[in-house]
PDB file of N, CA and C in Angstrom:
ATOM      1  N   UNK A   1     -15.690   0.254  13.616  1.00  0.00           N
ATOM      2  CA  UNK A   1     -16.464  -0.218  14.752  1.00  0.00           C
ATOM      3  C   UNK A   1     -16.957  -1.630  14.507  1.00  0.00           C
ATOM      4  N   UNK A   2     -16.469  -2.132  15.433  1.00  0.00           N
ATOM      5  CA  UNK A   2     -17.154  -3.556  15.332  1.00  0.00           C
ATOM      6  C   UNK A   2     -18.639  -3.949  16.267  1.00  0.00           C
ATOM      7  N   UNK A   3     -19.755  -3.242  15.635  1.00  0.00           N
ATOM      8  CA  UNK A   3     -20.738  -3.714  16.416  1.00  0.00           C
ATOM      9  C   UNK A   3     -21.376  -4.600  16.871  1.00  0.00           C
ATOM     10  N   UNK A   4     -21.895  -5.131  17.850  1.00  0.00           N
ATOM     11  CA  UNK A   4     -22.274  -6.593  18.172  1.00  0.00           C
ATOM     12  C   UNK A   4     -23.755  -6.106  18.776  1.00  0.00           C
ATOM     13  N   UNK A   5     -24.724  -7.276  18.778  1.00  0.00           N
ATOM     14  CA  UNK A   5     -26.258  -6.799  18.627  1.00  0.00           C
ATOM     15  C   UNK A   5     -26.529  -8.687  19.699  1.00  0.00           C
ATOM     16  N   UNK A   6     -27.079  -8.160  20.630  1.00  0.00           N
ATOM     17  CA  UNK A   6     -27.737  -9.372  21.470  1.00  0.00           C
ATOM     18  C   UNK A   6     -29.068  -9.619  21.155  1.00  0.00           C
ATOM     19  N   UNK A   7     -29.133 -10.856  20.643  1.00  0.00           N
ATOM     20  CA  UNK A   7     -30.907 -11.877  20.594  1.00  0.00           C
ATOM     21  C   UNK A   7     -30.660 -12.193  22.028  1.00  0.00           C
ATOM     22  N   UNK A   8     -31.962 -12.306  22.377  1.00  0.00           N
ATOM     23  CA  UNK A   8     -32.491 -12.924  23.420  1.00  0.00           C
ATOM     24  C   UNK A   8     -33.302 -14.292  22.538  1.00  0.00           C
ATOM     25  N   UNK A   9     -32.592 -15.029  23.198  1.00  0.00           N
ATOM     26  CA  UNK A   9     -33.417 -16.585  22.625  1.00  0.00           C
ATOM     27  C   UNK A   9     -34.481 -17.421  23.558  1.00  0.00           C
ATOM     28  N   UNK A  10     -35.632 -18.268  23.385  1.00  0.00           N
ATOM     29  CA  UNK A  10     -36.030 -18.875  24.497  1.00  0.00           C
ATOM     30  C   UNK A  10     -36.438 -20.129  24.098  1.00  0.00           C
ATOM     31  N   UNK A  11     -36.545 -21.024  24.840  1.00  0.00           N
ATOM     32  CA  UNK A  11     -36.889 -21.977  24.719  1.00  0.00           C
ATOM     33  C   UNK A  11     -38.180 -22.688  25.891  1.00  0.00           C
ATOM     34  N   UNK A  12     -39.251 -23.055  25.475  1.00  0.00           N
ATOM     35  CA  UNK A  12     -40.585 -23.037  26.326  1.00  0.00           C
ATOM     36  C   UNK A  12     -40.588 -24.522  26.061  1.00  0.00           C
ATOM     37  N   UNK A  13     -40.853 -25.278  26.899  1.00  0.00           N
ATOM     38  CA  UNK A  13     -41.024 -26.866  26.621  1.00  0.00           C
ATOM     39  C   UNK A  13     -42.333 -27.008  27.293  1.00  0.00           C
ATOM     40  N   UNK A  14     -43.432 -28.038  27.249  1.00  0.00           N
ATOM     41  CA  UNK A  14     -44.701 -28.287  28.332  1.00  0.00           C
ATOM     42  C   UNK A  14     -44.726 -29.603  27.906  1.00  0.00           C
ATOM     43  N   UNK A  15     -45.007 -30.577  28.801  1.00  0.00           N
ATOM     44  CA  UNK A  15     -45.263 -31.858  29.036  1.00  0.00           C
ATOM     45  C   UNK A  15     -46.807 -32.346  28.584  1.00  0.00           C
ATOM     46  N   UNK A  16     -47.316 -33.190  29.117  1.00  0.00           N
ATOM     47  CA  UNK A  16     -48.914 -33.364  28.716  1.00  0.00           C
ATOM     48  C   UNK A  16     -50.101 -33.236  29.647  1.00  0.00           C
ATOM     49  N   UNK A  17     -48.941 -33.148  30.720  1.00  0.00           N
ATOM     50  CA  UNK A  17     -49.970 -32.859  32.137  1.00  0.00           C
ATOM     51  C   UNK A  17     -49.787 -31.374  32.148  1.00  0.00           C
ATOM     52  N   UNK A  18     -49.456 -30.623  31.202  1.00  0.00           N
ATOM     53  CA  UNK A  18     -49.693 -28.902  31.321  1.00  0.00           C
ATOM     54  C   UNK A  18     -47.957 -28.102  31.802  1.00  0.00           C
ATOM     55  N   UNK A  19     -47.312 -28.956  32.818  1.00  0.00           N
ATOM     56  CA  UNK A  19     -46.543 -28.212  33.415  1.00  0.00           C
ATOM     57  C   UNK A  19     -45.393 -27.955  31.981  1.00  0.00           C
ATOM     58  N   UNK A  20     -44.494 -26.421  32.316  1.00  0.00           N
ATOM     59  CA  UNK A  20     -43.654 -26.016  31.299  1.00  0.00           C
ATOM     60  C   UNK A  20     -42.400 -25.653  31.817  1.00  0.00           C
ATOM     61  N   UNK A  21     -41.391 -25.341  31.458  1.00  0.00           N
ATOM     62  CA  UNK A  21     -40.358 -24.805  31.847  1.00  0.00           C
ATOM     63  C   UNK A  21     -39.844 -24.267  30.283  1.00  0.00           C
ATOM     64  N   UNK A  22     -38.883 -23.056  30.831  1.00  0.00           N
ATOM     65  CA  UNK A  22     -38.420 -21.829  29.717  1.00  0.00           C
ATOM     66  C   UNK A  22     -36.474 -21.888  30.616  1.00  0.00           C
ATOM     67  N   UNK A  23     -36.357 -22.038  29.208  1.00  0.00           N
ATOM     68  CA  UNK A  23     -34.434 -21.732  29.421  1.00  0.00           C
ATOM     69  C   UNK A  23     -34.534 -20.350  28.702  1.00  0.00           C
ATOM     70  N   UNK A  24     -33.492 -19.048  28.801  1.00  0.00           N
ATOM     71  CA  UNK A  24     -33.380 -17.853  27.921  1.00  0.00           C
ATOM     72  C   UNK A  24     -31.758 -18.026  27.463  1.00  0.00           C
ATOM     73  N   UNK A  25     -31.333 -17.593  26.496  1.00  0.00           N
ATOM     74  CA  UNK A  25     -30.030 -17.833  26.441  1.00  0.00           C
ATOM     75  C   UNK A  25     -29.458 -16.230  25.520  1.00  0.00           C
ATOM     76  N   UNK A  26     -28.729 -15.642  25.715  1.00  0.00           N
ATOM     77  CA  UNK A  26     -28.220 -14.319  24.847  1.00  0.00           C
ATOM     78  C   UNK A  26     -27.441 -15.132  23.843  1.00  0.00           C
ATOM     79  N   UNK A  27     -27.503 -14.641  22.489  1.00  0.00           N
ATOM     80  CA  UNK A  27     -26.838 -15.012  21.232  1.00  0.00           C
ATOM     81  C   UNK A  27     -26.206 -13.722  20.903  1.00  0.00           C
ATOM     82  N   UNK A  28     -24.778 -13.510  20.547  1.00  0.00           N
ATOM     83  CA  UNK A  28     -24.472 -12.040  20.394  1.00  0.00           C
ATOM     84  C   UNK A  28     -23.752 -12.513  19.256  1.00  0.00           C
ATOM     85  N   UNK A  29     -24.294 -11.501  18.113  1.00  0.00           N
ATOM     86  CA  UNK A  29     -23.844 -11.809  16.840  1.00  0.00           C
ATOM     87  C   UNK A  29     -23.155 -10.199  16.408  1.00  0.00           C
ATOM     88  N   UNK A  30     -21.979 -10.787  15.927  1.00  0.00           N
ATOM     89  CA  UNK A  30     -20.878  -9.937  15.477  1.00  0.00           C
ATOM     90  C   UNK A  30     -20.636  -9.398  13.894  1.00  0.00           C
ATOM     91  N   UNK A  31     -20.419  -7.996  13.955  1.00  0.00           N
ATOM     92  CA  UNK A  31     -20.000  -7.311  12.419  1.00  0.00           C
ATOM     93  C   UNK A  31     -19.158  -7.683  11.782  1.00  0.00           C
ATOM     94  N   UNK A  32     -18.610  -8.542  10.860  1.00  0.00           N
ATOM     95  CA  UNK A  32     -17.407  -8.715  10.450  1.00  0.00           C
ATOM     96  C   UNK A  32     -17.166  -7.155   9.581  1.00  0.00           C
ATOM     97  N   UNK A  33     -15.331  -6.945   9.926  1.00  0.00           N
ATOM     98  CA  UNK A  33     -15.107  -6.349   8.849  1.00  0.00           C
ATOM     99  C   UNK A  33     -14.735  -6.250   7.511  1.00  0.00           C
ATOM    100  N   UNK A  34     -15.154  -4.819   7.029  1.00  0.00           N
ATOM    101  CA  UNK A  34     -14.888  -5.068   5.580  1.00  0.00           C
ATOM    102  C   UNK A  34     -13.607  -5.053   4.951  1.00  0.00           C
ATOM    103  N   UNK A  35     -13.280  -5.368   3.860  1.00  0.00           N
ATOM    104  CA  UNK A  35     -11.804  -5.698   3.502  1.00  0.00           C
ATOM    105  C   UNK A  35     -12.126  -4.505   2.334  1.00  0.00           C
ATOM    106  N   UNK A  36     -10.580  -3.744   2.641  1.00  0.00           N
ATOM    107  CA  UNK A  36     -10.179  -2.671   1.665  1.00  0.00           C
ATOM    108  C   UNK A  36      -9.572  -3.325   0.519  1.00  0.00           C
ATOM    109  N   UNK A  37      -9.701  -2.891  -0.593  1.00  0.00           N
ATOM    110  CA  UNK A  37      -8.569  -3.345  -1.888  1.00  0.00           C
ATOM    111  C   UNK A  37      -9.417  -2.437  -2.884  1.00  0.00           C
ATOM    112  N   UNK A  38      -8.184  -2.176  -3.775  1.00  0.00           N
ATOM    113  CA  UNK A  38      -8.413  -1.228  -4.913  1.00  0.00           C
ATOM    114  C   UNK A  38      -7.106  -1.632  -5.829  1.00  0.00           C
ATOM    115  N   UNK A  39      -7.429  -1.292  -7.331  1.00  0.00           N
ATOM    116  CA  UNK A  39      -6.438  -1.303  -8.457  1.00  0.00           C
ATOM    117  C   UNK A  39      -6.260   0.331  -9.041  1.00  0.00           C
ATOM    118  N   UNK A  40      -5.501   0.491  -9.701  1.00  0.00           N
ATOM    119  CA  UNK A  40      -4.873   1.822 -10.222  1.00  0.00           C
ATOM    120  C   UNK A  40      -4.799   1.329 -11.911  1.00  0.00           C
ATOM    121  N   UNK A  41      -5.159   2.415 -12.641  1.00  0.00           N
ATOM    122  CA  UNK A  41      -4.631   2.595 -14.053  1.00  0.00           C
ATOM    123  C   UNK A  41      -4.075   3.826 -14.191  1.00  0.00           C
ATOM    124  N   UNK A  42      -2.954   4.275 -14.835  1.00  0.00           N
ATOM    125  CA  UNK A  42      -2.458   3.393 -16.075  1.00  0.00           C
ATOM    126  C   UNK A  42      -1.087   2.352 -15.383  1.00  0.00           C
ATOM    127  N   UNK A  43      -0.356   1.245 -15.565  1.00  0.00           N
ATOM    128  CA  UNK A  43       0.791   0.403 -14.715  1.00  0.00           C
ATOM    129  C   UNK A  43       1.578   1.488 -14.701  1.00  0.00           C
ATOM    130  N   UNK A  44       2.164   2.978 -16.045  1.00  0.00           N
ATOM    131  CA  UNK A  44       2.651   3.818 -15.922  1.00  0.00           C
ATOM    132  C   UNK A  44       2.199   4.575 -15.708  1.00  0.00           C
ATOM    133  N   UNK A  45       2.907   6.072 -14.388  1.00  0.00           N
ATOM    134  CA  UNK A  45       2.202   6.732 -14.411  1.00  0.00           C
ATOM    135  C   UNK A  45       3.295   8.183 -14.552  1.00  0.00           C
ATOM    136  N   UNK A  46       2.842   9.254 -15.143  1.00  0.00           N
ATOM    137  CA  UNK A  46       3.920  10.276 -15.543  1.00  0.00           C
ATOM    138  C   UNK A  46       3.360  11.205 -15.280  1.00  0.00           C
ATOM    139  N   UNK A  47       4.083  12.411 -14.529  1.00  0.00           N
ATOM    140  CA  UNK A  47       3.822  14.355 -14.404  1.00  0.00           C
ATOM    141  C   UNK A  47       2.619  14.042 -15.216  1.00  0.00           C
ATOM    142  N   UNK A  48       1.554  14.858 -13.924  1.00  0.00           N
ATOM    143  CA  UNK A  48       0.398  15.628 -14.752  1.00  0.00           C
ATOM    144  C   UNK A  48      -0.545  14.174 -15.364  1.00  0.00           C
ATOM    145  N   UNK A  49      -0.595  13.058 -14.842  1.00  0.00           N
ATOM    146  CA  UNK A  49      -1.125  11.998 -15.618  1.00  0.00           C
ATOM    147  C   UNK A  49      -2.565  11.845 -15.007  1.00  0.00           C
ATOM    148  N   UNK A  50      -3.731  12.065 -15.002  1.00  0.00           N
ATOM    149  CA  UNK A  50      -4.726  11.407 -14.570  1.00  0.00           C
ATOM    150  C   UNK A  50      -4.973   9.371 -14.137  1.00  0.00           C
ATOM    151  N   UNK A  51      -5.030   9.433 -12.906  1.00  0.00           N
ATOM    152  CA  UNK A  51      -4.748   7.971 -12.976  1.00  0.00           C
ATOM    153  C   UNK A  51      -6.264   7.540 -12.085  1.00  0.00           C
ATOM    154  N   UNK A  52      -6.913   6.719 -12.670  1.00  0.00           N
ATOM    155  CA  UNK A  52      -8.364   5.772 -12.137  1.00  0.00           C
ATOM    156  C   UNK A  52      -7.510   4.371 -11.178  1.00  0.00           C
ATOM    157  N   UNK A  53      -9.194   5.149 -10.153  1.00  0.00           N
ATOM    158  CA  UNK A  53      -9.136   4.092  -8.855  1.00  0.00           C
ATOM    159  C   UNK A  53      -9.944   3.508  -9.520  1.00  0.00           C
ATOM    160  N   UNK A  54      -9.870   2.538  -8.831  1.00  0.00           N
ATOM    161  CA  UNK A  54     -11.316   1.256  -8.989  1.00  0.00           C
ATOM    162  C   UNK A  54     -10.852   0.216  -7.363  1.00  0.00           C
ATOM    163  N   UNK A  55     -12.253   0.708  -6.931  1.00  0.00           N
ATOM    164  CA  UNK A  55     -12.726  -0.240  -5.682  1.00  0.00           C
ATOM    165  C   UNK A  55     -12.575  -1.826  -5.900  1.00  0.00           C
ATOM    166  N   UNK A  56     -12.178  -2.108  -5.244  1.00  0.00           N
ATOM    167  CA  UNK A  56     -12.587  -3.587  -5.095  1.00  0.00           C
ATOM    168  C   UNK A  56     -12.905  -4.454  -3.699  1.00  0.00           C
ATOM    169  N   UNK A  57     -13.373  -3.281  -3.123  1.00  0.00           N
ATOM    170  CA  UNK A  57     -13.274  -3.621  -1.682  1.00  0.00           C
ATOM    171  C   UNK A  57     -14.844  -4.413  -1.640  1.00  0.00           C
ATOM    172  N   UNK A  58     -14.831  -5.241  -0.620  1.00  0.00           N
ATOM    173  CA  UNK A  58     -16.005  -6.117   0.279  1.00  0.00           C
ATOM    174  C   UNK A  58     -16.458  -5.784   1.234  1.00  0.00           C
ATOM    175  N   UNK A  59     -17.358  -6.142   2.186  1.00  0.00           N
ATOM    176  CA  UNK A  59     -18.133  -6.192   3.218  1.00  0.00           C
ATOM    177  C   UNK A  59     -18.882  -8.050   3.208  1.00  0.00           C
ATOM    178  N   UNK A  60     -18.123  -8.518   4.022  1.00  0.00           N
ATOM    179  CA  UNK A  60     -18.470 -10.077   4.000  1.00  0.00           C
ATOM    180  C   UNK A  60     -20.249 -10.272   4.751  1.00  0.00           C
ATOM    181  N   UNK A  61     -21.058  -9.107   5.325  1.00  0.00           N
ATOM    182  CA  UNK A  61     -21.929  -9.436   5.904  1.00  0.00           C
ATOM    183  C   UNK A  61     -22.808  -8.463   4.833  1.00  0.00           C
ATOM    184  N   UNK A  62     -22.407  -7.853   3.642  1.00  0.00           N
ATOM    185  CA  UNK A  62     -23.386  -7.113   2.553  1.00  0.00           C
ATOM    186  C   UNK A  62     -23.880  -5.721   2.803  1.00  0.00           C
ATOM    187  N   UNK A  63     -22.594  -4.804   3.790  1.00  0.00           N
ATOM    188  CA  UNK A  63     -22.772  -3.628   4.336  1.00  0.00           C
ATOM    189  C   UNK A  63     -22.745  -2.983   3.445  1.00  0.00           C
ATOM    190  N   UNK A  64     -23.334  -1.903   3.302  1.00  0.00           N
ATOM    191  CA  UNK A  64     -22.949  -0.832   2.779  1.00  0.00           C
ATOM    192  C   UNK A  64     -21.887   0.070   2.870  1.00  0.00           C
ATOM    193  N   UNK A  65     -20.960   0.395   2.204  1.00  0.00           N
ATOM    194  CA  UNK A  65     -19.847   0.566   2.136  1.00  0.00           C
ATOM    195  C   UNK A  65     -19.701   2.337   1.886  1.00  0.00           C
ATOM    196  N   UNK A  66     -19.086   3.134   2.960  1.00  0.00           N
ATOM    197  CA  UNK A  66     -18.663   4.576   2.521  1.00  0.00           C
ATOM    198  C   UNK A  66     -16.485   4.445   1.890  1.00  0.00           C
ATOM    199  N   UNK A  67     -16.725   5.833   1.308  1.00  0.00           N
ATOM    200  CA  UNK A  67     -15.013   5.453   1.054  1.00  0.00           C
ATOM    201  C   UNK A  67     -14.690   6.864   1.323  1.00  0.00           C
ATOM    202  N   UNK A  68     -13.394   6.986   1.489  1.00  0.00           N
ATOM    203  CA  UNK A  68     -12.025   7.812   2.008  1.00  0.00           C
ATOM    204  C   UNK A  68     -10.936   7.531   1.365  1.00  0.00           C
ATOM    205  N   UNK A  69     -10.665   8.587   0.084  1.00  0.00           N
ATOM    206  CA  UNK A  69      -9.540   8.055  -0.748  1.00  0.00           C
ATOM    207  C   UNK A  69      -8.472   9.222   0.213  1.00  0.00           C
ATOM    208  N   UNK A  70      -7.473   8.508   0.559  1.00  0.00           N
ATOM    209  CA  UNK A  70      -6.270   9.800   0.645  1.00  0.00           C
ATOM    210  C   UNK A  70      -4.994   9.184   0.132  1.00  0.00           C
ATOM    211  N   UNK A  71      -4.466  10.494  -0.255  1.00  0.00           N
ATOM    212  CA  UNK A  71      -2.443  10.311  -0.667  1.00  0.00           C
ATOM    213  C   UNK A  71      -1.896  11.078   0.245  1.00  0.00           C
ATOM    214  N   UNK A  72      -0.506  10.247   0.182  1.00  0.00           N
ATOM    215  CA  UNK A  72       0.607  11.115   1.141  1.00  0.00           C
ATOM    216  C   UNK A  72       1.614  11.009   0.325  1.00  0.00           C
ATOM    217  N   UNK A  73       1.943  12.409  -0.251  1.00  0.00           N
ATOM    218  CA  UNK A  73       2.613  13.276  -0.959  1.00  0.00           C
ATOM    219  C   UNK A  73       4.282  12.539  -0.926  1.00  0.00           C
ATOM    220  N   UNK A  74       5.198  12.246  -1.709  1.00  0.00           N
ATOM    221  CA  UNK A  74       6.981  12.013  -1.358  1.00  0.00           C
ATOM    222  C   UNK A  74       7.303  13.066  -0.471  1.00  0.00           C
ATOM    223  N   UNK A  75       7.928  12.773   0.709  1.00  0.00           N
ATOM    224  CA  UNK A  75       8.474  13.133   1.760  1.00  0.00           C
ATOM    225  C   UNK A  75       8.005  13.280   2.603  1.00  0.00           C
ATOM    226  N   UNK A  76       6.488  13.186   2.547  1.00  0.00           N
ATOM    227  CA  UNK A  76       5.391  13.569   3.534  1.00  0.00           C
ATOM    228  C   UNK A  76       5.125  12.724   4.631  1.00  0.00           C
ATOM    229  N   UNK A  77       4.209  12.895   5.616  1.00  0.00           N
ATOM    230  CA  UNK A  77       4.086  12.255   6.777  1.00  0.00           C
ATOM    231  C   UNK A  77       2.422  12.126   6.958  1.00  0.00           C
ATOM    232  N   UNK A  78       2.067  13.613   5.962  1.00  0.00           N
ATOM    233  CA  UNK A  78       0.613  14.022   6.580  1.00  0.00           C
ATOM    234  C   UNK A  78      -0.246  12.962   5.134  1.00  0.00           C
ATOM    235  N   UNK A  79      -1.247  12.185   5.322  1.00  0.00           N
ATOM    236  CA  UNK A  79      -2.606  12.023   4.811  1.00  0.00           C
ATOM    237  C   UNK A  79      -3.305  13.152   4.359  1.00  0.00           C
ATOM    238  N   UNK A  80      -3.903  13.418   2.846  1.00  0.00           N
ATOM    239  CA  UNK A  80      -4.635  14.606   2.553  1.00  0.00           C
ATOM    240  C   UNK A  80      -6.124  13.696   2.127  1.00  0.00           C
ATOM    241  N   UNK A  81      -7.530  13.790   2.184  1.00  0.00           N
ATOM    242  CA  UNK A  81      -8.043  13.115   1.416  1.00  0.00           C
ATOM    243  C   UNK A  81      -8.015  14.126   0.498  1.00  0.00           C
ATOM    244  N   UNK A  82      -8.638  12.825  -1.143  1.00  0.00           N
ATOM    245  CA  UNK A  82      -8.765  13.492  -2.210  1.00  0.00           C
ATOM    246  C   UNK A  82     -10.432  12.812  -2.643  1.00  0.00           C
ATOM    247  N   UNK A  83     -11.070  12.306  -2.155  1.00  0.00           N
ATOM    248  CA  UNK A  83     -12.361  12.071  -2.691  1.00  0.00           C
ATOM    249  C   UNK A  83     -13.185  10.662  -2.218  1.00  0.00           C
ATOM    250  N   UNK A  84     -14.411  10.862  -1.996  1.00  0.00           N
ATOM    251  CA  UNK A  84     -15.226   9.813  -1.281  1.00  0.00           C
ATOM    252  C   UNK A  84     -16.141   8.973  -1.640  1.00  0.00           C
ATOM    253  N   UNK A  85     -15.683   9.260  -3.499  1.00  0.00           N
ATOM    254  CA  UNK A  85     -16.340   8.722  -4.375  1.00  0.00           C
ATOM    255  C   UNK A  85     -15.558   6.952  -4.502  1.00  0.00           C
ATOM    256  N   UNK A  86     -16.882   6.509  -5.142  1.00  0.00           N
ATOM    257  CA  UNK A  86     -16.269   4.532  -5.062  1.00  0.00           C
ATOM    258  C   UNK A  86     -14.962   4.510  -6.033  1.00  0.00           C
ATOM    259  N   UNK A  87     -15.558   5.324  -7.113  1.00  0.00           N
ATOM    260  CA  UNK A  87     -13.930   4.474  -8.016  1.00  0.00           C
ATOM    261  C   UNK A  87     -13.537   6.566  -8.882  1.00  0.00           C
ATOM    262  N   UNK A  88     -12.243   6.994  -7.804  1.00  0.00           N
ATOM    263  CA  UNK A  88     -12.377   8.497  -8.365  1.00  0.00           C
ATOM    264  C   UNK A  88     -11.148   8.415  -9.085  1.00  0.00           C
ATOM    265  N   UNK A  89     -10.825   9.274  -9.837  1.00  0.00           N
ATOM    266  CA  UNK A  89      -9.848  10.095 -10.294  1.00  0.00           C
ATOM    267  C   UNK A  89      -8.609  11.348  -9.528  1.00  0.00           C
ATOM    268  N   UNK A  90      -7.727  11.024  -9.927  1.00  0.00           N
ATOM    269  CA  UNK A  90      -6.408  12.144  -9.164  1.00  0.00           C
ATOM    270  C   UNK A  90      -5.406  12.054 -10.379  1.00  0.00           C
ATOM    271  N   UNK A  91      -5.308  13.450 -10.358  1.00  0.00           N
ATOM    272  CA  UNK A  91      -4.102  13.988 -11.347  1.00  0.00           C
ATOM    273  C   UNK A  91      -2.677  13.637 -10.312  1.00  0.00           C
ATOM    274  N   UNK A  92      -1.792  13.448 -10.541  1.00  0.00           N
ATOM    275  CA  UNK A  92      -0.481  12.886  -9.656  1.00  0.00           C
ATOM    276  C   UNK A  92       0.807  13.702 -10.521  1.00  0.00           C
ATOM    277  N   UNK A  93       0.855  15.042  -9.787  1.00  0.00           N
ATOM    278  CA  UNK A  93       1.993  15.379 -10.237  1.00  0.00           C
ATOM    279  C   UNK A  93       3.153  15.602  -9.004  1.00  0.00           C
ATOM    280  N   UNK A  94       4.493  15.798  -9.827  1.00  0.00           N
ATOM    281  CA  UNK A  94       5.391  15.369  -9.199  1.00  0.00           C
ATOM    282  C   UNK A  94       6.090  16.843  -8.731  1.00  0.00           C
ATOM    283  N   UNK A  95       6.525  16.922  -6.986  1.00  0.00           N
ATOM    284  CA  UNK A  95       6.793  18.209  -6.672  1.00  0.00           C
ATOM    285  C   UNK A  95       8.234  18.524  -7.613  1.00  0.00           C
ATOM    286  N   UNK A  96       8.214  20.030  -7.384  1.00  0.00           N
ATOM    287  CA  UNK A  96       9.590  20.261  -7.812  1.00  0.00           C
ATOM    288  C   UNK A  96      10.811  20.881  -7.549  1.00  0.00           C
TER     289      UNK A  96
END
């Protein structure tokens, strides 16, 4: 979601003889999004191997960040998640 949030701005001016005038103007300031990236250990990975995520993802405006790790299995089509933790662990074995 890209949320956007309207200021109302104003501007009040008065002269010296009292009289004033007011301009209002909307400022609508925008969410940037956050950028996904992550690394994997080990460069090899073999049957039955435990292999570490590590996050490296951003939020350019200092959001707080939830996560959604998923794999899709060789031959597969479907997304499973496996954990919503920042930097998790998955055993990766190979069907047979």
């Amino acid at each position: 979601l890209n949320k956007k949030k309207a200021w109302n701005i104003r501007l009040t001016v008065t002269d010296d003889d009292g009289a004033t005038n007011s301009k209002t103007q909307v400022i609508t300031v925008s969410n940037r999004t956050p950028v996904a990236d992550f690394s994997f250990s080990s460069s090899t990975i073999y049957n039955d191997t435990t292999v570490t995520f590590t996050d490296k993802s951003n939020d350019p405006d200092g959001d707080t960040l939830t996560y959604k790790w998923e794999y899709q299995e060789p031959n597969s089509t479907t997304w499973t998640q496996f954990s919503t933790e920042k930097n998790p662990t998955k055993v990766l074995n190979k069907k047979k």
